[in-house]
N, C-alpha and C. Protein backbone atom coordinates (compact mmCIF):
# COMPACT_ATOMS: atom_id res chain seq x y z
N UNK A 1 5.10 -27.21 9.84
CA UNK A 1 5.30 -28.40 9.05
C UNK A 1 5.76 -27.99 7.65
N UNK A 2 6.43 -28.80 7.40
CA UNK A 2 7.39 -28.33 5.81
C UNK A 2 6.37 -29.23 4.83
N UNK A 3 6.17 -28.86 3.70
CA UNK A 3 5.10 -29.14 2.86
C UNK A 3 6.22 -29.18 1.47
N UNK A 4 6.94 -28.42 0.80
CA UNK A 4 7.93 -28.43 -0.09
C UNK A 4 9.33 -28.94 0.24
N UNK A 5 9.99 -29.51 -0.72
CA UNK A 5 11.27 -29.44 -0.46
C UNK A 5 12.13 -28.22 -1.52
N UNK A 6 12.98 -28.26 -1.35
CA UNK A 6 13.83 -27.18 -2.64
C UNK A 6 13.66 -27.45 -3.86
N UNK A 7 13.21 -28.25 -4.24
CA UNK A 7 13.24 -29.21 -5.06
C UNK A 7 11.69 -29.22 -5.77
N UNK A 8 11.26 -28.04 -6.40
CA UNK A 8 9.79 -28.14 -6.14
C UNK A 8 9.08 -29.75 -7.57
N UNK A 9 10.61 -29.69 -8.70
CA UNK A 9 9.51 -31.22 -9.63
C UNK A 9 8.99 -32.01 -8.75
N UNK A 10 10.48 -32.58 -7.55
CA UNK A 10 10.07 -33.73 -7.18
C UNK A 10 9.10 -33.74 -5.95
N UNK A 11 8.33 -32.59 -6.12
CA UNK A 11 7.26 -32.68 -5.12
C UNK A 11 6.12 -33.14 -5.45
N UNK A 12 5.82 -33.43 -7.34
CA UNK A 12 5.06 -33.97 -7.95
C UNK A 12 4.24 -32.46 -8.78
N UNK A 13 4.23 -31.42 -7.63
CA UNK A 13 3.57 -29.94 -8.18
C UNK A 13 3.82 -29.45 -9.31
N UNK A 14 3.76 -29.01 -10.32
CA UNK A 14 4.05 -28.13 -11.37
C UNK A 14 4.48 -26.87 -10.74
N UNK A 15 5.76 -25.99 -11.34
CA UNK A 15 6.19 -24.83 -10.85
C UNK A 15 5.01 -23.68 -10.78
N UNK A 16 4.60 -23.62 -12.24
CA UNK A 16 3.04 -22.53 -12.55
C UNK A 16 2.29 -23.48 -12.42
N UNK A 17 1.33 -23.45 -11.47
CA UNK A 17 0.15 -24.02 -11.39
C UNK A 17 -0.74 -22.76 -12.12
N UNK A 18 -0.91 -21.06 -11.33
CA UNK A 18 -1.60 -20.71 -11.89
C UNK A 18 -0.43 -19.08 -12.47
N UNK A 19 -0.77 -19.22 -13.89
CA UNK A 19 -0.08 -17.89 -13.81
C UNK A 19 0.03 -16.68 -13.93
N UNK A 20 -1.72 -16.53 -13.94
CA UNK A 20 -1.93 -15.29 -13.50
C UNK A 20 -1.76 -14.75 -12.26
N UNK A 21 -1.65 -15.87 -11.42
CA UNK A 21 -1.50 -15.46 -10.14
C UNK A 21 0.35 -15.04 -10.01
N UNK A 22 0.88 -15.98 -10.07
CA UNK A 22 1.86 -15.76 -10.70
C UNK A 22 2.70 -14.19 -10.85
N UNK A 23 2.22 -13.70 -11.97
CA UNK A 23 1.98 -12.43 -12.60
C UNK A 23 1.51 -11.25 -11.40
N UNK A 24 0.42 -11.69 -11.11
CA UNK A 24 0.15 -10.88 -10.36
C UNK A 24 0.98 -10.25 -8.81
N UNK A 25 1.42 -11.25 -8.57
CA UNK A 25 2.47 -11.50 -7.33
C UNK A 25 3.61 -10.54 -7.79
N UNK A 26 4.53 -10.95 -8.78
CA UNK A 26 5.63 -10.55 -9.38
C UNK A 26 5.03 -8.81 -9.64
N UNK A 27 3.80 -8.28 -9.98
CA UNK A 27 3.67 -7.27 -10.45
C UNK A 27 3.26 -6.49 -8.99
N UNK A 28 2.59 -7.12 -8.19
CA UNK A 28 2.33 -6.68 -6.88
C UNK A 28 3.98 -6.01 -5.85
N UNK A 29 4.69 -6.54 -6.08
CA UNK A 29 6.07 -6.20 -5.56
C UNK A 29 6.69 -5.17 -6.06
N UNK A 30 6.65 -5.28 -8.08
CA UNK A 30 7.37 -4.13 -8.44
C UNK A 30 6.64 -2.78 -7.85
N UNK A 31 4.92 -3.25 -7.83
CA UNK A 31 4.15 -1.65 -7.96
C UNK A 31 4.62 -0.69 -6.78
N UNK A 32 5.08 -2.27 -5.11
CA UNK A 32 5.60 -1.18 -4.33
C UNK A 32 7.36 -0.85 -4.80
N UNK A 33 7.40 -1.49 -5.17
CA UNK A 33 9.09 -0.44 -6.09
C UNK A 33 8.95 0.99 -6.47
N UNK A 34 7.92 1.00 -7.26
CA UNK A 34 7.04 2.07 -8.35
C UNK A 34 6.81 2.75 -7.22
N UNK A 35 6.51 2.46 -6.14
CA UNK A 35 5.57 3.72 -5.14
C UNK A 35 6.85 3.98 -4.62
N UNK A 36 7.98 3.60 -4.06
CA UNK A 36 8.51 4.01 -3.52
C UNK A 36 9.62 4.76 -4.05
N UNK A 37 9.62 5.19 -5.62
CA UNK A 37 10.61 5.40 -6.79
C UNK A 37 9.95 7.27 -6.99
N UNK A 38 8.83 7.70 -6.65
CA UNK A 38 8.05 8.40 -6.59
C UNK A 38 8.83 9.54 -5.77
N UNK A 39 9.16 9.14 -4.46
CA UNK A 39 10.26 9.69 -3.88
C UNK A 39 11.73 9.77 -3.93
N UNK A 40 12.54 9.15 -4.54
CA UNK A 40 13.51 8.40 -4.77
C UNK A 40 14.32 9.43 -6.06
N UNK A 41 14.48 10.06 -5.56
CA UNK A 41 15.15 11.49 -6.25
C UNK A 41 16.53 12.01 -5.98
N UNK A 42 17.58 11.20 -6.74
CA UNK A 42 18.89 11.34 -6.55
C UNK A 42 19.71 12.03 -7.58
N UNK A 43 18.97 12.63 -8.76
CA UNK A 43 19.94 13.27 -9.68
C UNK A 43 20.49 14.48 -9.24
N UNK A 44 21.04 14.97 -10.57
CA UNK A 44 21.21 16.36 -10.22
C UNK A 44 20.74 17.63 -9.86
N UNK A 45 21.23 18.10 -8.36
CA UNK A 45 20.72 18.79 -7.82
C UNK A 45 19.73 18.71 -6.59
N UNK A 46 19.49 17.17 -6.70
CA UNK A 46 18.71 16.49 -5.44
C UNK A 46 19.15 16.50 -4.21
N UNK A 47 18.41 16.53 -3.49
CA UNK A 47 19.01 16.23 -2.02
C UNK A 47 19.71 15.49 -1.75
N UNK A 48 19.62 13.98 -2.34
CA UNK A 48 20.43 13.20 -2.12
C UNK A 48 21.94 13.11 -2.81
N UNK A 49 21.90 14.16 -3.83
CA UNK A 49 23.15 14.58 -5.05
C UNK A 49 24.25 15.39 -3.70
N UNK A 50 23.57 16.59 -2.77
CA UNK A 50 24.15 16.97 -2.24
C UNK A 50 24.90 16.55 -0.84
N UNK A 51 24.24 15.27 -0.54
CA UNK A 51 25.03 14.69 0.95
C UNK A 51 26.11 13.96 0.66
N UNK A 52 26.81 13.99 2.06
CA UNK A 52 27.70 12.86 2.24
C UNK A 52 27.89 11.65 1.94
N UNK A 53 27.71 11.26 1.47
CA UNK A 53 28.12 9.38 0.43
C UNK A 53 28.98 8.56 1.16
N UNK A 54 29.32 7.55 1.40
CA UNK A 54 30.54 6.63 2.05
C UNK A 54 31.48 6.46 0.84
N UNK A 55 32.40 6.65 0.83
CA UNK A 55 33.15 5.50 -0.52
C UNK A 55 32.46 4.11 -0.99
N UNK A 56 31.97 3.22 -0.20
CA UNK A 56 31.16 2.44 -0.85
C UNK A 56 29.97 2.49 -1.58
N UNK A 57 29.94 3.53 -1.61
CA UNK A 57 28.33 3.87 -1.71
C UNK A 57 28.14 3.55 -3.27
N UNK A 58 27.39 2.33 -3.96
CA UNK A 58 27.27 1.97 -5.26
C UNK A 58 26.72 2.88 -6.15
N UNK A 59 27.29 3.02 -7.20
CA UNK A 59 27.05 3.68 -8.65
C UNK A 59 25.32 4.19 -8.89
N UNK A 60 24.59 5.47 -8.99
CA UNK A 60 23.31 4.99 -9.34
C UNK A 60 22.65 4.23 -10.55
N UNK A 61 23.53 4.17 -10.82
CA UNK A 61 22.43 3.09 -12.24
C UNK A 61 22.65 1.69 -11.79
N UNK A 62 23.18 1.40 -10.40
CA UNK A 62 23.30 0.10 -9.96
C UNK A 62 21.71 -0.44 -9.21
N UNK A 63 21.41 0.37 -8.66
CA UNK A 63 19.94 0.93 -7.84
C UNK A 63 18.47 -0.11 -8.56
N UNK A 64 18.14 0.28 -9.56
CA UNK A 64 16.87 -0.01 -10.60
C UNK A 64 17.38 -1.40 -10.96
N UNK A 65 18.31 -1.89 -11.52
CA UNK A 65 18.30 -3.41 -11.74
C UNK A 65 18.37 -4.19 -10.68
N UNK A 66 19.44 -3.80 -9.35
CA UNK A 66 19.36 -4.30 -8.44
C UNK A 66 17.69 -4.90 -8.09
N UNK A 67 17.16 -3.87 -7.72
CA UNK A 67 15.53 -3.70 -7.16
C UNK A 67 14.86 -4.42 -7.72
N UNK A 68 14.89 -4.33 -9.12
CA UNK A 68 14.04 -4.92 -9.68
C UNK A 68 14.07 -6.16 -10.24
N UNK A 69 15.67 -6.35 -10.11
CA UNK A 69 15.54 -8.54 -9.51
C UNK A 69 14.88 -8.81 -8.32
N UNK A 70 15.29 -8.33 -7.70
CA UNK A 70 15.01 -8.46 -6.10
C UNK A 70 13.26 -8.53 -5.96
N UNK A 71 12.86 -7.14 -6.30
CA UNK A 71 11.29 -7.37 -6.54
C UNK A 71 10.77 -8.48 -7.32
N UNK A 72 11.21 -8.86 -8.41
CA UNK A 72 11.15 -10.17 -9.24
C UNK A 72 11.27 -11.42 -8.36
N UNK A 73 12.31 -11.21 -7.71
CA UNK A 73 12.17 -12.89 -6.60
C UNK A 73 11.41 -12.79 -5.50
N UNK A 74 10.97 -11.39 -5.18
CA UNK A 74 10.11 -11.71 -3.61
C UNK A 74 8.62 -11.54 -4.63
N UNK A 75 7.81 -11.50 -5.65
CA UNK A 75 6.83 -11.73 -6.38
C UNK A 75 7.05 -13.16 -6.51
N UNK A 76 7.92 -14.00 -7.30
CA UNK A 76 7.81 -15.57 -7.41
C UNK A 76 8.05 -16.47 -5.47
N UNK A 77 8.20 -15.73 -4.60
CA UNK A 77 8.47 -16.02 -3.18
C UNK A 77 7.30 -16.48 -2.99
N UNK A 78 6.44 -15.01 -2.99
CA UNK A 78 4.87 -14.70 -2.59
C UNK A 78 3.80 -15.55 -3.32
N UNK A 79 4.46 -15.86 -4.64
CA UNK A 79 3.86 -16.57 -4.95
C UNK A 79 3.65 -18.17 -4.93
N UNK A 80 4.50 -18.69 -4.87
CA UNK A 80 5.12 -20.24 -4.06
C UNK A 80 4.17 -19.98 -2.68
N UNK A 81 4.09 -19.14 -2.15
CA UNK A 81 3.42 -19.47 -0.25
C UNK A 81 2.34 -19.47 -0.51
N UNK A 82 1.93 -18.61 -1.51
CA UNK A 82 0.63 -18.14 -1.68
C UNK A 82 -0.94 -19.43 -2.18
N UNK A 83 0.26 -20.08 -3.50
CA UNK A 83 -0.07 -20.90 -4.30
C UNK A 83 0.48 -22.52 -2.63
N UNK A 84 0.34 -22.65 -2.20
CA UNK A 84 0.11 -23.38 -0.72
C UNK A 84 -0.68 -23.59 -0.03
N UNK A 85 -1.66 -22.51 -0.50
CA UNK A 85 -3.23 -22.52 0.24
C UNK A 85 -3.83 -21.50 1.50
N UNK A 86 -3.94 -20.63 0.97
CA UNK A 86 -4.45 -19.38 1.84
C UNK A 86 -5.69 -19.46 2.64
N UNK A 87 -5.56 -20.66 2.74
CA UNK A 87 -7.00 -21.20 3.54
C UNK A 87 -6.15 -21.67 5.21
N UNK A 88 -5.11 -21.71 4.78
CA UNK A 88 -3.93 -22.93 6.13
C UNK A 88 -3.83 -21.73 6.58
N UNK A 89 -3.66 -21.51 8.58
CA UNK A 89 -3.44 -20.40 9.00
C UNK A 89 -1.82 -20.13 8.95
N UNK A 90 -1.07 -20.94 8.46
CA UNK A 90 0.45 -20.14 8.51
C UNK A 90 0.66 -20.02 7.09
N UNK A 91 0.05 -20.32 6.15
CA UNK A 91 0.11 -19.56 5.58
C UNK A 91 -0.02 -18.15 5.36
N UNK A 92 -1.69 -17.71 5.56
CA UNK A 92 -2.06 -16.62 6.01
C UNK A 92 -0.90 -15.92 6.89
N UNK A 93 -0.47 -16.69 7.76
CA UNK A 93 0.46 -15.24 8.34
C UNK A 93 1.72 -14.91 8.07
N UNK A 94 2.48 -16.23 7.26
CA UNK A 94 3.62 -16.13 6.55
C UNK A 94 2.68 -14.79 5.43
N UNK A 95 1.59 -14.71 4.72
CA UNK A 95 1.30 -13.20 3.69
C UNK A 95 1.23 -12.40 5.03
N UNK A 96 0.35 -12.31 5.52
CA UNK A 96 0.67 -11.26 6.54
C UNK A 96 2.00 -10.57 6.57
N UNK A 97 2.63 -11.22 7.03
CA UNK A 97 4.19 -10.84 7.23
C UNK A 97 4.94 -10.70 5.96
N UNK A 98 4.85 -11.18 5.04
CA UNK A 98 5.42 -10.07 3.57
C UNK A 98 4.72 -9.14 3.42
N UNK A 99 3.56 -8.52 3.93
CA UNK A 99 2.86 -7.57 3.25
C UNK A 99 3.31 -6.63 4.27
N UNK A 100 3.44 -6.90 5.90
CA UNK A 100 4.17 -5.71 6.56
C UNK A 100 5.47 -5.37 5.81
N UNK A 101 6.29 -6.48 5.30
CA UNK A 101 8.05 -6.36 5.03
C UNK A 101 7.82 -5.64 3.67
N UNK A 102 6.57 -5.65 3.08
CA UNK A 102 6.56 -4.95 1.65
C UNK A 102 5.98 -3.36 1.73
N UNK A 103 5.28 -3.42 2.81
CA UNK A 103 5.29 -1.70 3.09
C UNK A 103 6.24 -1.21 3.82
N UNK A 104 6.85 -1.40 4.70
CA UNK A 104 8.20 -1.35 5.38
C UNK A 104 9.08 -0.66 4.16
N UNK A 105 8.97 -1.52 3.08
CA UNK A 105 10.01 -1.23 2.56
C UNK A 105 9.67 0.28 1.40
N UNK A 106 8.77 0.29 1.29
CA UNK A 106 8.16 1.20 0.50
C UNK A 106 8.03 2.39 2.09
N UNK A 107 8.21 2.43 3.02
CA UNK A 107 8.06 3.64 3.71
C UNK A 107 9.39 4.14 3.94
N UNK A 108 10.25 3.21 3.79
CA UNK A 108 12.19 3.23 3.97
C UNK A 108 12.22 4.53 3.11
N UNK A 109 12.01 4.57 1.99
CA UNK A 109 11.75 5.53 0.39
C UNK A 109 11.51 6.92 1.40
N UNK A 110 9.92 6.96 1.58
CA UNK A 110 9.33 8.05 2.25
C UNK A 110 10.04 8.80 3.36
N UNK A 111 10.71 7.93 4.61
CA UNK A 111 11.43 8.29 5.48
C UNK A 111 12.81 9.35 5.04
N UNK A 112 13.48 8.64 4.31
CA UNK A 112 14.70 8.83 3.72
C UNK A 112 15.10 9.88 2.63
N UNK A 113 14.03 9.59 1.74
CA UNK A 113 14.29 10.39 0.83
C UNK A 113 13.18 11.69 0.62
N UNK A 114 11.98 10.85 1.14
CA UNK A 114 10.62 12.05 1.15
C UNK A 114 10.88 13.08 1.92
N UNK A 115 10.78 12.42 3.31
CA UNK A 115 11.51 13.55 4.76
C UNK A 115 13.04 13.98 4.83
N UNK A 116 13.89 13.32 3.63
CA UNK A 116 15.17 13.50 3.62
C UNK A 116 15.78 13.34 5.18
N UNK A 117 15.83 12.14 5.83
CA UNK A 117 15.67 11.98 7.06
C UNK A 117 16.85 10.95 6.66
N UNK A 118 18.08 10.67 7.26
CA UNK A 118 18.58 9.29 7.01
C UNK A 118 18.35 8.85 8.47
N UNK A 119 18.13 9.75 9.56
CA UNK A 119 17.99 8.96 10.74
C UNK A 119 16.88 8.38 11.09
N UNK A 120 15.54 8.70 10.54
CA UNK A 120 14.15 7.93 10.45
C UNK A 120 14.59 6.63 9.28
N UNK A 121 15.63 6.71 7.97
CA UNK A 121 15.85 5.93 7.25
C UNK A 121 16.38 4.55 8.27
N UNK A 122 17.10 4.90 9.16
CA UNK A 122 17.86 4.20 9.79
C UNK A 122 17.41 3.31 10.97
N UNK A 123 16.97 3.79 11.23
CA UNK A 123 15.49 3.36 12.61
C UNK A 123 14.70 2.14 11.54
N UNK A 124 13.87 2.89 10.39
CA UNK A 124 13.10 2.06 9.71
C UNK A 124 13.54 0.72 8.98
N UNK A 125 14.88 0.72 8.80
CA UNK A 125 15.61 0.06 8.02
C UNK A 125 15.98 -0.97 8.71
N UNK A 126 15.98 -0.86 10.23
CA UNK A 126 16.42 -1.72 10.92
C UNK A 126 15.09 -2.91 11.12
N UNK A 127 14.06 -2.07 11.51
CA UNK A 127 12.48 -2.48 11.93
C UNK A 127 12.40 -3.54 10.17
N UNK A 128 12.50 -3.23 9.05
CA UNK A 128 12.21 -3.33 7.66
C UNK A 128 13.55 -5.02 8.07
N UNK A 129 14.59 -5.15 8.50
CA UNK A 129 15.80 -5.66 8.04
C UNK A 129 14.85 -6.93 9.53
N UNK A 130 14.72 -6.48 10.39
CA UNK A 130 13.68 -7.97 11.48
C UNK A 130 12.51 -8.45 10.73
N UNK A 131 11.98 -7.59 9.97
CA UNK A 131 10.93 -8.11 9.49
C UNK A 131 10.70 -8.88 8.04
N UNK A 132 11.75 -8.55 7.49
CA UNK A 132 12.37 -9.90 6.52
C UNK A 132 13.06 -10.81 7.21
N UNK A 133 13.81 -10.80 8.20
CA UNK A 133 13.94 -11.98 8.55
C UNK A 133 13.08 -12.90 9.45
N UNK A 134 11.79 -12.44 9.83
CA UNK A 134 10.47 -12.95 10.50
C UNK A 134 10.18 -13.65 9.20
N UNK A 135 9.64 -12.79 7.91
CA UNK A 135 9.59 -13.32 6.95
C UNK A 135 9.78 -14.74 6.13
N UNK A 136 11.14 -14.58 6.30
CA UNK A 136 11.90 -15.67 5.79
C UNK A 136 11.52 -16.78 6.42
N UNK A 137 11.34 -16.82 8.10
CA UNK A 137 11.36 -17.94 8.68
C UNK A 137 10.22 -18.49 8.68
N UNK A 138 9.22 -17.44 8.24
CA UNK A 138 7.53 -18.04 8.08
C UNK A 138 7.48 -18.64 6.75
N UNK A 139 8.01 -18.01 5.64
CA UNK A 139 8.33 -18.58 4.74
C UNK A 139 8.75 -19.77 4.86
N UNK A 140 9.58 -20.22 5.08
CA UNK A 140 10.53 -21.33 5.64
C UNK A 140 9.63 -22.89 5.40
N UNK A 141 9.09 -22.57 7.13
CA UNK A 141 8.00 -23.76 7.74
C UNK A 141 7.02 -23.78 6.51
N UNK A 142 6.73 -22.83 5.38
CA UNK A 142 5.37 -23.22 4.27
C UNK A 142 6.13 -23.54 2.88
N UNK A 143 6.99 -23.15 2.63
CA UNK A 143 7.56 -23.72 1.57
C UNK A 143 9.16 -23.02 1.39
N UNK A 144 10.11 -23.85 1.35
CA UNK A 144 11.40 -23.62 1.27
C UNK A 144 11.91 -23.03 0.32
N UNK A 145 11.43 -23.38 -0.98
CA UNK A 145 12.19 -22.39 -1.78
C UNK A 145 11.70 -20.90 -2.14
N UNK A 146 10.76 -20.87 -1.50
CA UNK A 146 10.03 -19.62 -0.89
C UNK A 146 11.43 -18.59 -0.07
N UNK A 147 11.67 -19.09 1.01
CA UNK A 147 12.24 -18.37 1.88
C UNK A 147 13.60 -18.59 1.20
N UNK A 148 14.01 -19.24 0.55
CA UNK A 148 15.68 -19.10 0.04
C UNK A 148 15.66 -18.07 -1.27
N UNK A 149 14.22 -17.85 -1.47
CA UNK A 149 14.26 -16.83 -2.66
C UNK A 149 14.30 -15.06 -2.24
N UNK A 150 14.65 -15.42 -0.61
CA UNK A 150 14.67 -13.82 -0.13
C UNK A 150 15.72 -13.71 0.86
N UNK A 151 16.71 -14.88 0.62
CA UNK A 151 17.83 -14.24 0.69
C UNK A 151 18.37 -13.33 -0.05
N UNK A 152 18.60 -13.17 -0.87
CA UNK A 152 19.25 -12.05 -1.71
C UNK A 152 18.61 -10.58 -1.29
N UNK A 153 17.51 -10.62 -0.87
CA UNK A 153 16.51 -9.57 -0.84
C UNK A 153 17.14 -9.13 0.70
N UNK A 154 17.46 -10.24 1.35
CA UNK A 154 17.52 -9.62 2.71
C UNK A 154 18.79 -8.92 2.65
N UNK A 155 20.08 -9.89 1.80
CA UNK A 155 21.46 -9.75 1.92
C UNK A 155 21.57 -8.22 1.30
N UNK A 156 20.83 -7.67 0.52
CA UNK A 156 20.64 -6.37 0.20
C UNK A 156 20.60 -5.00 1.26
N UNK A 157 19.49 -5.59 1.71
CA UNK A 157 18.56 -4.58 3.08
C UNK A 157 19.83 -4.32 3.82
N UNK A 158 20.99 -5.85 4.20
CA UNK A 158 21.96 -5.62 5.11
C UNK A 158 22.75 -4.63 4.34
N UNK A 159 23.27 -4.64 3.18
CA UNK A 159 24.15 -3.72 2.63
C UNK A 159 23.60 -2.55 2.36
N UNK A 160 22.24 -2.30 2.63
CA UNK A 160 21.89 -0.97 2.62
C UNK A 160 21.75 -0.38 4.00
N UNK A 161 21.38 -1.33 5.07
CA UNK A 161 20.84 -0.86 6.48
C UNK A 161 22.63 -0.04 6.66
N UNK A 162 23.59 -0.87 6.72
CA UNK A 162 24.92 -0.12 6.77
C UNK A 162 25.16 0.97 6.12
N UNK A 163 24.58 1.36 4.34
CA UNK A 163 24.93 2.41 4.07
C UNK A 163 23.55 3.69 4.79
N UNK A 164 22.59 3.16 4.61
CA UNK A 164 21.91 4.13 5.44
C UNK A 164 22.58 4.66 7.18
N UNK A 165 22.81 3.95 8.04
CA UNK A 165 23.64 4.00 8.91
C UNK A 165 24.72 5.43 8.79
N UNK A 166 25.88 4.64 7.50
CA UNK A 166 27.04 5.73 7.39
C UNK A 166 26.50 7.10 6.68
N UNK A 167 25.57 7.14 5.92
CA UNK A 167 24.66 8.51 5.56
C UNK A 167 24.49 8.85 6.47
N UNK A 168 23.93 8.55 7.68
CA UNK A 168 23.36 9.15 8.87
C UNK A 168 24.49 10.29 9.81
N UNK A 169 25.50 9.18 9.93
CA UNK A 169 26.53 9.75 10.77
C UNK A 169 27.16 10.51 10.10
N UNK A 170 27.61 10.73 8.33
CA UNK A 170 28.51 11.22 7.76
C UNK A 170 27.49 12.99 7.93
N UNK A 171 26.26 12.75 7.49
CA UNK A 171 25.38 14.02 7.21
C UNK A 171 24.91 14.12 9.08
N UNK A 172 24.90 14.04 10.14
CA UNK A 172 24.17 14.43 10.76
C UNK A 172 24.99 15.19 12.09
């Protein structure tokens, strides 16, 4: 059952109801950024300095702002479902299911760059790329502008699941 429209004034709700929670959401997302940045070692001389690249392969200082919009909208996502009532069982499993898609994505890091693996990257990326879109759709049914706030997040994963992909085949 749809409970929001896109439209969250005319739902009568206030956007911040609470905003520490809020806060907390938004900071809960970057921290797995932060964990997964730990591994994430592309300068000079890195492992990842020395492989095969695609020609598409974006600029690194494109990387960290990207992410960290992206982490910024799936924190205000989480928080819209959240702030819905964690007492309702789809709610509960719409969090469930960002919290798999948010370690997923923080193990993508580990696979890839920890194990220097692009073919575990690639496997995981795929598993990581179903499970935002499970996401989204649980999102969806609890509040809409929830799940339209991870498009961008997903449309990402796709432009990375491909470059992880061509890393794979170019290096393996």
């Amino acid at each position: 059952m749809k409970h929001q429209s896109p439209d969250l004034q005319s739902s009568g709700k206030p956007f911040i109801r609470s905003p520490v929670t809020l806060v907390a959401a938004v900071l809960l997302c970057n921290l797995a950024g932060i964990l997964g940045s730990f591994v994430t070692i592309t300068g000079e001389g890195s492992w990842y300095a020395t492989i095969q690249k695609p020609p598409f392969n974006p600029p690194g200082f494109l990387f960290a702002p990207v992410w960290t919009l992206l982490f910024i909208l799936m924190g205000i996502s989480l928080y819209l479902v959240w702030m819905e009532g964690a007492s309702r069982k789809e709610v509960r499993i719409a969090l469930v299911a960002f919290g798999v898609q948010l370690v997923l994505n923080v193990l993508w890091s580990f696979l890839f760059f920890g194990l220097q693996s692009p073919f575990l990257g690639f496997i995981e990326i795929l598993i990581l790329w179903m499970s935002i879109a499970i996401t989204i759709f649980l999102f969806y049914r609890v509040q809409q502008t929830a799940a339209f706030l991870l498009i961008p997040y997903l449309a990402w994963v796709s432009f990375a699941t491909l470059l992880t992909y061509t890393v794979w085949i170019l290096n393996g």
